[in-house]
Protein backbone atom coordinates (compact mmCIF):
# COMPACT_ATOMS: atom_id res chain seq x y z
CA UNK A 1 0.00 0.00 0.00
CA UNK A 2 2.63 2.50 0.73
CA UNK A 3 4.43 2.06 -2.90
CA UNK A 4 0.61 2.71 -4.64
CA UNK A 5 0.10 5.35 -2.11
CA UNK A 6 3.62 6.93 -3.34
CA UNK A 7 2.85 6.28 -7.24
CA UNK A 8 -0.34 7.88 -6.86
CA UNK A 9 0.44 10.81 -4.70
CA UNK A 10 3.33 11.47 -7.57
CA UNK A 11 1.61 10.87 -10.59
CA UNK A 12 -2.02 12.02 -10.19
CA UNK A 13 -1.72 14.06 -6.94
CA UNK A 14 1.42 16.13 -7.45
CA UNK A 15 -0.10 16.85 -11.46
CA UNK A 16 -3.72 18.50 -9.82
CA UNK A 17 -1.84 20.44 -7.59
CA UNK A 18 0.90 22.21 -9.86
CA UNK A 19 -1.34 22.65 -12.57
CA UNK A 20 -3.64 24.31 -10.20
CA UNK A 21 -0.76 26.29 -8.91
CA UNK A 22 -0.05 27.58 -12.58
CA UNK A 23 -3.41 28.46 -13.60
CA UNK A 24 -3.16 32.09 -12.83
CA UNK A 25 -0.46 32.40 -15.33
CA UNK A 26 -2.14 29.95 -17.70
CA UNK A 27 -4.65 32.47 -17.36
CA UNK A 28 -2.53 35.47 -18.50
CA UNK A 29 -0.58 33.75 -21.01
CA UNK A 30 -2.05 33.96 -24.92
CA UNK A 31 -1.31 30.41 -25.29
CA UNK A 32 -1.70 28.55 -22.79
CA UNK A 33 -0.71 24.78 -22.42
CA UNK A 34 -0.44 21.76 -20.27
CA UNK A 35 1.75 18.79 -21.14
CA UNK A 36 1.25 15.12 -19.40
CA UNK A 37 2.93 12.24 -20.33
CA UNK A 38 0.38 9.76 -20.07
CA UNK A 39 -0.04 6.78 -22.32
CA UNK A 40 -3.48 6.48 -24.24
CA UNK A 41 -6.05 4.67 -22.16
CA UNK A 42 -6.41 1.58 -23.53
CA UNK A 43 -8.25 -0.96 -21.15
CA UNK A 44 -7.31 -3.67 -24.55
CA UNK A 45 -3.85 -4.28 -23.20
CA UNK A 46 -4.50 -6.36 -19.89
CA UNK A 47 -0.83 -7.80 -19.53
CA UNK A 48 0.57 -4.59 -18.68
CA UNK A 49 -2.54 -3.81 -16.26
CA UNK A 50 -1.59 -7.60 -14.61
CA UNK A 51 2.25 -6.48 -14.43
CA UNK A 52 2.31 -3.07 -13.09
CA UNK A 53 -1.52 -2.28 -12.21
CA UNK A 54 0.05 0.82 -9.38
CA UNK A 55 1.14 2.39 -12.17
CA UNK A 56 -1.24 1.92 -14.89
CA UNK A 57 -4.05 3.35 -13.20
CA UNK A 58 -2.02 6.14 -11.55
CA UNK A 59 -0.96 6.82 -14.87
CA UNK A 60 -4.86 6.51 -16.20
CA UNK A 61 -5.67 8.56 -13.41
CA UNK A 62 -3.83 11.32 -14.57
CA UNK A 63 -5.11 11.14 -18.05
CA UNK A 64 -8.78 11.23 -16.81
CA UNK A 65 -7.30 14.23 -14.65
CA UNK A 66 -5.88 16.05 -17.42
CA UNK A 67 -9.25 15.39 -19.72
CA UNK A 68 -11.37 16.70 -17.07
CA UNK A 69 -9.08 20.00 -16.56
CA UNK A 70 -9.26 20.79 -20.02
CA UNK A 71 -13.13 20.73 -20.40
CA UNK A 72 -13.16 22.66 -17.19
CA UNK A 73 -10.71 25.37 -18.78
């Protein structure tokens, strides 16, 4: 629990919170942008879900994340 606790505080926790931080300048800026380096979710691929499931969904996590910011902004 305390290595998907760490994975998930990293990936999906730590990407909210600084993109929250930078809105105000995302706000100002004429072009603003948000990069994250999340794979496509593709729930097709179960061997890699089996092997390193921590990661997949913290990584899926942050793509929903990132999805959801963007219709919000």
């Amino acid at each position: 629990m305390k290595q998907y606790d760490l994975m998930h505080g990293i990936s999906v926790r730590a990407a909210f919170y600084l993109t929250k931080l930078c809105l105000p300048y995302l706000k100002q800026s004429e072009n603003p942008h948000v990069l994250f380096m999340v794979p496509p979710i593709n729930l097709e691929n179960k061997l890699f879900m089996i092997a390193h499931l921590g990661y997949t969904t913290s990584k899926f996590g942050v793509a929903m994340m990132a999805r959801g910011l963007a219709a919000e902004f």
